[in-house]
C-alpha atoms as a PDB file:
ATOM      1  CA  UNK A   1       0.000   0.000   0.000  1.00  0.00           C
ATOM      2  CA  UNK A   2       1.720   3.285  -0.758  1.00  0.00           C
ATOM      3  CA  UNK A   3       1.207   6.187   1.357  1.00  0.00           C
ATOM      4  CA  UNK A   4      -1.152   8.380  -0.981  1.00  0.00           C
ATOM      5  CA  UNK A   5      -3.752   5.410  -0.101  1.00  0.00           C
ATOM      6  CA  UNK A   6      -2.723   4.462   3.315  1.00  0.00           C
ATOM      7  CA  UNK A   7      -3.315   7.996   4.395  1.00  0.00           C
ATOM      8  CA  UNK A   8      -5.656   8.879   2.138  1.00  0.00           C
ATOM      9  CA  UNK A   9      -3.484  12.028   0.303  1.00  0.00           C
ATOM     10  CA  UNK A  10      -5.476  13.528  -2.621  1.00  0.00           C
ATOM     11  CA  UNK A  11      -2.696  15.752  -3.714  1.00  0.00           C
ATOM     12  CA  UNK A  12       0.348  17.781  -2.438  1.00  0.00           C
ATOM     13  CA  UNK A  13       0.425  21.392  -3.091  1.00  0.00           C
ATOM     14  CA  UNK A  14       2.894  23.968  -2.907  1.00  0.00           C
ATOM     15  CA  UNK A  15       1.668  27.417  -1.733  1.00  0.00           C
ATOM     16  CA  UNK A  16       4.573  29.451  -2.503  1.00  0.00           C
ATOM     17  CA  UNK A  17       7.433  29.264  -4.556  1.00  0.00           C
ATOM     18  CA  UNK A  18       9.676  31.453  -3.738  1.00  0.00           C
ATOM     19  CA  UNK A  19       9.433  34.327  -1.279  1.00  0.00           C
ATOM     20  CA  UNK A  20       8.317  37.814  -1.894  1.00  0.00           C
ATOM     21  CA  UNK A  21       7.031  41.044  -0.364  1.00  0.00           C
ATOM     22  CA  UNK A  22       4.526  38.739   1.924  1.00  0.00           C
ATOM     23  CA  UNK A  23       7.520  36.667   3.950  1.00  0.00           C
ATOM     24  CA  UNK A  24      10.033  34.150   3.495  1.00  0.00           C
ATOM     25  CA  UNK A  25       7.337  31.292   2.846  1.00  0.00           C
ATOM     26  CA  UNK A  26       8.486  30.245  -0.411  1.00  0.00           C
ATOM     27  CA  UNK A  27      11.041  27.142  -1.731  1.00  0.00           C
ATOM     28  CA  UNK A  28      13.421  29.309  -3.208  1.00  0.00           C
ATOM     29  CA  UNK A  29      14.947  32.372  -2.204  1.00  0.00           C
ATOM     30  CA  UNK A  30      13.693  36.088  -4.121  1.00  0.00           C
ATOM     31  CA  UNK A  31      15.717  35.183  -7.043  1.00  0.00           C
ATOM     32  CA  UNK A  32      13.751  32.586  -8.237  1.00  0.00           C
ATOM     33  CA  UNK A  33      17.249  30.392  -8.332  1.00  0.00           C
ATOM     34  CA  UNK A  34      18.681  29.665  -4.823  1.00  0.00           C
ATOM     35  CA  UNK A  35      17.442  26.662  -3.292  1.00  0.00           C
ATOM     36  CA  UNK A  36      16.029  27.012   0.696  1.00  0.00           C
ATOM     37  CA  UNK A  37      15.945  23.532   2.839  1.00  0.00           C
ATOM     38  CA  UNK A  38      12.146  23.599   2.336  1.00  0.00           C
ATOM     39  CA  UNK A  39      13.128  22.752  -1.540  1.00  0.00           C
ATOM     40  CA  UNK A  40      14.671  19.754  -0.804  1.00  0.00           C
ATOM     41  CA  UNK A  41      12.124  18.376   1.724  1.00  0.00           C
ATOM     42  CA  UNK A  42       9.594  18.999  -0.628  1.00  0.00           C
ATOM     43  CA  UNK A  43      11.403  17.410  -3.521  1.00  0.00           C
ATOM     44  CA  UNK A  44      12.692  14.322  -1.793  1.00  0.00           C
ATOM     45  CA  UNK A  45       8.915  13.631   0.006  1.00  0.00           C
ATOM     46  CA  UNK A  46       7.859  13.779  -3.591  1.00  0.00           C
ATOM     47  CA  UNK A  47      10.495  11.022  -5.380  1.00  0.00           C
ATOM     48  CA  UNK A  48       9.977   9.191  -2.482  1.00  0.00           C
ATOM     49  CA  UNK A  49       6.570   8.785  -2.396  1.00  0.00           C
ATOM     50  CA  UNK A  50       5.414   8.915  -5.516  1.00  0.00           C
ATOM     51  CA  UNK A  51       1.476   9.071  -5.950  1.00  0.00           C
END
């Protein structure tokens, strides 16, 4: 059983993308580019279980 059915995830969504006037909320820094820790979290969760 992967863990979209075990815990019954309909999708994963990303709010923010990188951060702006509003806060530092987003997965990359202001210039689009730079990575923040968040990225990688967020990208590993998703290779790792895959929907």
């Amino acid at each position: 059983m992967n863990v979209a059915s075990k815990y019954n995830i309909q999708s994963i969504q990303a709010f923010e993308l990188y951060d702006d006037d509003e806060g530092d909320y987003g997965l990359l820094q202001g210039d689009s580019v730079t990575q923040k820790a968040a990225y990688w979290a967020y990208k590993n969760f998703l290779q790792s279980h895959p929907m």
